[in-house]
Every structure is written in structure tokens, then in C-alpha cells.
Protein backbone atom coordinates (compact mmCIF):
# COMPACT_ATOMS: atom_id res chain seq x y z
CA UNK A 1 -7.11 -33.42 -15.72
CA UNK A 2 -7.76 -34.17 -12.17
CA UNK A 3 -4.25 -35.39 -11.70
CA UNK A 4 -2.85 -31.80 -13.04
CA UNK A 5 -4.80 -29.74 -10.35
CA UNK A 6 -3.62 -32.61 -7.55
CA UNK A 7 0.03 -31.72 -8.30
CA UNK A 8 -0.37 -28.17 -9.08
CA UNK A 9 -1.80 -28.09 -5.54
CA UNK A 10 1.18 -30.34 -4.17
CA UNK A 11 3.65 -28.34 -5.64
CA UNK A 12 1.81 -24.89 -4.34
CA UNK A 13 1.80 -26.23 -0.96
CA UNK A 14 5.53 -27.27 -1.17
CA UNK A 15 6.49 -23.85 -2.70
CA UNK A 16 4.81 -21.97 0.12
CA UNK A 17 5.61 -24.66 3.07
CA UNK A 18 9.47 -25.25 2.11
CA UNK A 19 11.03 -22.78 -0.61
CA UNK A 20 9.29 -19.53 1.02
CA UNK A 21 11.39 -16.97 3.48
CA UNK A 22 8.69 -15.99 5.74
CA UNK A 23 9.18 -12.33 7.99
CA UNK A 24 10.26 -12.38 11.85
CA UNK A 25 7.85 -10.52 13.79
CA UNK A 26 10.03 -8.15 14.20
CA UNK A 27 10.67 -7.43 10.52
CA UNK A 28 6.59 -7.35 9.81
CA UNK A 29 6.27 -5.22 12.44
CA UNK A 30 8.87 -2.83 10.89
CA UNK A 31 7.89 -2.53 7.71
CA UNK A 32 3.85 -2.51 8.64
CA UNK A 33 5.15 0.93 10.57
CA UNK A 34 7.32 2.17 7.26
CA UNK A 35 3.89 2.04 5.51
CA UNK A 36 1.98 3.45 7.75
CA UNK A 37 4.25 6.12 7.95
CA UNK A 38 4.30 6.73 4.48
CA UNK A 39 0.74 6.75 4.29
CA UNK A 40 0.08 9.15 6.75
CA UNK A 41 3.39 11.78 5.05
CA UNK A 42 0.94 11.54 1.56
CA UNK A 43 -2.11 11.91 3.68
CA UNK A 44 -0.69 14.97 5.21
CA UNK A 45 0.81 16.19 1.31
CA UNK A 46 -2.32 15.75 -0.26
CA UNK A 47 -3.81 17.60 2.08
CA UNK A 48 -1.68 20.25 2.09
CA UNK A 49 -2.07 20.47 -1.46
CA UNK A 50 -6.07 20.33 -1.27
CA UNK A 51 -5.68 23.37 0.95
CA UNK A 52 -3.71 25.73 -1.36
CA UNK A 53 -5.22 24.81 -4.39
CA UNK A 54 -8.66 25.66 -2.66
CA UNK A 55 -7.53 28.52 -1.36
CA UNK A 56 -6.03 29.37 -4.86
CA UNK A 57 -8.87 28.88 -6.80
CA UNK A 58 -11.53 30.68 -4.60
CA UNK A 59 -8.87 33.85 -4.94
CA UNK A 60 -9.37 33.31 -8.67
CA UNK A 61 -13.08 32.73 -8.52
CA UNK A 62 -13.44 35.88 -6.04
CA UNK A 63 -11.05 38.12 -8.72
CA UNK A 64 -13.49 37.59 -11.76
CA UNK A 65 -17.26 37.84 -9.21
């Protein structure tokens, strides 16, 4: 049993030390600002969307007071 986890451990460390492609700087740094950027054009949708539908529904409320 012990043995099992001892090589499952080898082979994890080999897997992530020698078969995985690891990002440049460069490309991190690219795709951290693609998500941020994304993040911040939903932020900005939701928000939008927050707005009208308030704005919507206090018309509503305000028709039936």
C-alpha cells in the first residue's frame, strides 16, 4: 500500500517536472489581462442590466400604487 502512494507520488512529480508545458511570463501575463478584461465587460453588463431592470420594475410597481 505504501509502495502505491510512493510511486503515485514519483510519477506526479515526473508528470509535472518533465511532461508539463509551463507559460512564459509573457503568455501568463497575457492571458491574466484577457480575464480580467472579461471580468470587468460582465461586471459592467450585469450592471447595466441591474440598472434597467430596476428601473423597469419600480415603473411597474409605481403604475399599479
Amino acid at each position: 500500500m505504501l509502495k502505491k502512494f510512493i510511486n503515485y507520488c514519483k510519477d506526479c512529480y515526473d508528470e509535472l517536472a518533465h511532461k508539463t508545458t509551463w507559460p512564459s511570463y509573457k503568455e501568463l501575463t497575457h492571458s491574466a489581462m484577457v480575464v480580467l478584461s472579461a471580468s470587468l465587460v460582465i461586471a459592467v453588463v450585469v450592471f447595466l442590466m441591474d440598472v434597467v431592470f430596476k428601473n423597469c420594475m419600480h415603473f411597474i410597481y409605481s403604475l399599479f400604487s
